[in-house]
Protein backbone atom coordinates (compact mmCIF):
# COMPACT_ATOMS: atom_id res chain seq x y z
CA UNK A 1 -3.54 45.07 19.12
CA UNK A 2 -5.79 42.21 20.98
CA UNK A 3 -6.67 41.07 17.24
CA UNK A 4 -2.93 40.87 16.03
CA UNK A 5 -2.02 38.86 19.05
CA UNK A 6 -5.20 36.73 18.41
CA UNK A 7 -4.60 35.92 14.58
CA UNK A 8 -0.53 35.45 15.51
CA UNK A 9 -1.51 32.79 18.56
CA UNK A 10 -3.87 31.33 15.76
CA UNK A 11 -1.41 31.37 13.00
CA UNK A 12 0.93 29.50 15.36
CA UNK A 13 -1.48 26.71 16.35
CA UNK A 14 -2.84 25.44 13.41
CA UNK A 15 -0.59 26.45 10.49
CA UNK A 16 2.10 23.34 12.26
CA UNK A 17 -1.37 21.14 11.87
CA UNK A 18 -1.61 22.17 8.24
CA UNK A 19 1.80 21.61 7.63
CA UNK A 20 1.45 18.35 9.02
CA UNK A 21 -1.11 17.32 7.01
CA UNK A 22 -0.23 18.26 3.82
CA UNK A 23 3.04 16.62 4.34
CA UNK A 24 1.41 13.54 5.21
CA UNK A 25 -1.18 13.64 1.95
CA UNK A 26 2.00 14.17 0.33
CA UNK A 27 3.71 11.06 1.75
CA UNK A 28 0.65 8.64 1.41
CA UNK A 29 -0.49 6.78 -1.83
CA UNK A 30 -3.80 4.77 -1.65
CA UNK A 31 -4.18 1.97 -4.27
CA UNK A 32 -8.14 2.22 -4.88
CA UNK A 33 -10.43 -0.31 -6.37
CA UNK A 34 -11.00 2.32 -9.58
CA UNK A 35 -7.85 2.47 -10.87
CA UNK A 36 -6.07 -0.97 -8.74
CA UNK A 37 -4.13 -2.09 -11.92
CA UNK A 38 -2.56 1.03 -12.89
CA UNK A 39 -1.41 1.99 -10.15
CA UNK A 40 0.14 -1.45 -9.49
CA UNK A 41 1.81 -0.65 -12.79
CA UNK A 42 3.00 2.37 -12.26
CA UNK A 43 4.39 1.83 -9.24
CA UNK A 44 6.30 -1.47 -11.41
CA UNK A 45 7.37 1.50 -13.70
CA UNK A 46 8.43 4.07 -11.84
CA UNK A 47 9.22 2.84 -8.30
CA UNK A 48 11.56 5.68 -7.54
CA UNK A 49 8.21 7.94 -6.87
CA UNK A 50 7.13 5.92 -4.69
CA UNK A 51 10.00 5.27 -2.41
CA UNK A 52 9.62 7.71 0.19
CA UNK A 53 5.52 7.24 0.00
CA UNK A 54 3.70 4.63 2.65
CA UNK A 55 1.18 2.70 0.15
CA UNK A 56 -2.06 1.24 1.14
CA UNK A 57 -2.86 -1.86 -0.43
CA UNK A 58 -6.18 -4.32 0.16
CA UNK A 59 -6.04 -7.20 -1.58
CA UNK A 60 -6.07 -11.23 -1.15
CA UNK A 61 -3.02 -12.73 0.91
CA UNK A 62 -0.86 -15.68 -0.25
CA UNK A 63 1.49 -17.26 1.13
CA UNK A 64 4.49 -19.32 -0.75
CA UNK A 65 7.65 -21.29 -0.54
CA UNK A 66 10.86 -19.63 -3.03
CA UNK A 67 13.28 -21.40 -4.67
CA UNK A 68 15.40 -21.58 -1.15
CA UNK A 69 12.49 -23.01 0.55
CA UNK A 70 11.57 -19.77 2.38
CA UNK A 71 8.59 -18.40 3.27
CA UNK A 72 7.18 -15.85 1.17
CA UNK A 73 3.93 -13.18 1.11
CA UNK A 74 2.56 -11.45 -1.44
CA UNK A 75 -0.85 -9.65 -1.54
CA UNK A 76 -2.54 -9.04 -5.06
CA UNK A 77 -6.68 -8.65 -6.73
CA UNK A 78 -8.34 -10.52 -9.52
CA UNK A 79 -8.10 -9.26 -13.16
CA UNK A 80 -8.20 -9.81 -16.63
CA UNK A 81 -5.64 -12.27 -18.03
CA UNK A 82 -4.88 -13.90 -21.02
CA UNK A 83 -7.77 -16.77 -20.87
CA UNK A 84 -10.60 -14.65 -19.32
CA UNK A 85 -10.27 -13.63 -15.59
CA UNK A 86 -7.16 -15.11 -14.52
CA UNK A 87 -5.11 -12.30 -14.02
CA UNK A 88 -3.55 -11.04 -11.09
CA UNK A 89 -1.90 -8.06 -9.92
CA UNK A 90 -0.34 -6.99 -6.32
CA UNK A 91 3.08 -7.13 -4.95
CA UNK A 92 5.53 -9.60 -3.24
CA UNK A 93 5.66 -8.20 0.58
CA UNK A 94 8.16 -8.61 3.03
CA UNK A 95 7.13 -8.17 7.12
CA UNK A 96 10.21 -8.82 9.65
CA UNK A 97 8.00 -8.44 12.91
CA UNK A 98 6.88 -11.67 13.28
CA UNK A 99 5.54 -14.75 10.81
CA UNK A 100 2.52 -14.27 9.69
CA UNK A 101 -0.50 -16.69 10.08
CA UNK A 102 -3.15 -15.94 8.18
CA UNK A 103 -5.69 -18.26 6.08
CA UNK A 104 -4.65 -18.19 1.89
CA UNK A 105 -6.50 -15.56 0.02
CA UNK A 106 -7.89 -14.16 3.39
CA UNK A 107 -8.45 -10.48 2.35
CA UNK A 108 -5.53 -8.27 4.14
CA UNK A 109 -4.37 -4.77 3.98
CA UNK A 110 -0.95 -3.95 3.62
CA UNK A 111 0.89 -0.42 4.75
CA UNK A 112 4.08 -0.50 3.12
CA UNK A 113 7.21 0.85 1.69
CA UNK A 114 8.36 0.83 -2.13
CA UNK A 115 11.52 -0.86 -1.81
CA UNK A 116 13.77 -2.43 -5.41
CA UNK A 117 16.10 -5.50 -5.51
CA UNK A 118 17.88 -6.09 -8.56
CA UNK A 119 15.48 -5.76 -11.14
CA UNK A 120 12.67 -6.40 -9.07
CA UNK A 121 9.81 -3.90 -7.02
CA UNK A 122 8.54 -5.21 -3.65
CA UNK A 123 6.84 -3.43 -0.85
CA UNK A 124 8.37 -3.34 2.91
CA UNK A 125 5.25 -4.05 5.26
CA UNK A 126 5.02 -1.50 8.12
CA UNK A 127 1.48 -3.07 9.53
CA UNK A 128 -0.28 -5.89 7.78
CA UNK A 129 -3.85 -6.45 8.80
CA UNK A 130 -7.01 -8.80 8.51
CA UNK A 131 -9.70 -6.70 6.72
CA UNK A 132 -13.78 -7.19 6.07
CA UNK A 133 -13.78 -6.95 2.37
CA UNK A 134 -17.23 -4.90 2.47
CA UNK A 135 -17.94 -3.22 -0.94
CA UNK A 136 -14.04 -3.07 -1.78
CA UNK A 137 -13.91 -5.45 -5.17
CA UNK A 138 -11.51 -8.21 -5.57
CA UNK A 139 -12.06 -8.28 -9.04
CA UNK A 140 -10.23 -4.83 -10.43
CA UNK A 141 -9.55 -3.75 -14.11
């Protein structure tokens, strides 16, 4: 009896955790230094995977005026391009907190939503964050 009362009092304090947990692995995406550029690409592809997921992205940040002469973020690595390595790939960001005032191509990291407009993929920022680069690479294949 004592033991079925102990495993049930067990059962109901940690299975919630589990449930917890795997729900958030389940709602997280990392994009990692390995595989930066196809993830990037997939997410291009097939951002209706993604749109319920909070992405982690480090990258460089960069900061630019549209066509309207509004401000404008976007976060993105170093890769191959056409002429050698002048390739880029990241993602326009939007972040409606406050204006953001960091240095061009200091190194950031993004939390974000998928989010589409017309025929273009963008990522809503939940937290964006300066970040030590340590061994993450800002050149990515």
């Amino acid at each position: 009896m004592r033991i079925s009362v102990l495993l049930l009092l067990m059962l109901l304090l940690f299975c919630p955790r589990y449930a917890m947990a795997q729900a958030k692995a389940k709602s997280f995406c990392l994009l990692k230094d390995r595989l930066f550029v196809q993830q990037v690409s997939d997410i291009y592809l097939n951002p209706q995977t993604y749109g319920d997921k909070i992405v982690q992205i480090e990258g460089f940040f960069e900061k630019y005026m549209d066509e309207n002469n509004q401000e404008r973020y976007a976060i993105f690595r170093k890769t191959a391009g056409c002429c050698g390595d002048d390739g880029r790939a990241g993602f326009e960001f939007v972040y409606k907190k406050e204006k953001l005032k960091f240095i061009q191509y200091e190194w950031i990291m993004v939390e974000a939503i998928v989010k589409e407009r017309a025929s273009d993929v963008y990522l809503e920022a939940i937290s964006v964050v300066k970040k030590d680069k340590g061994k993450t690479k800002e050149f990515v294949l």
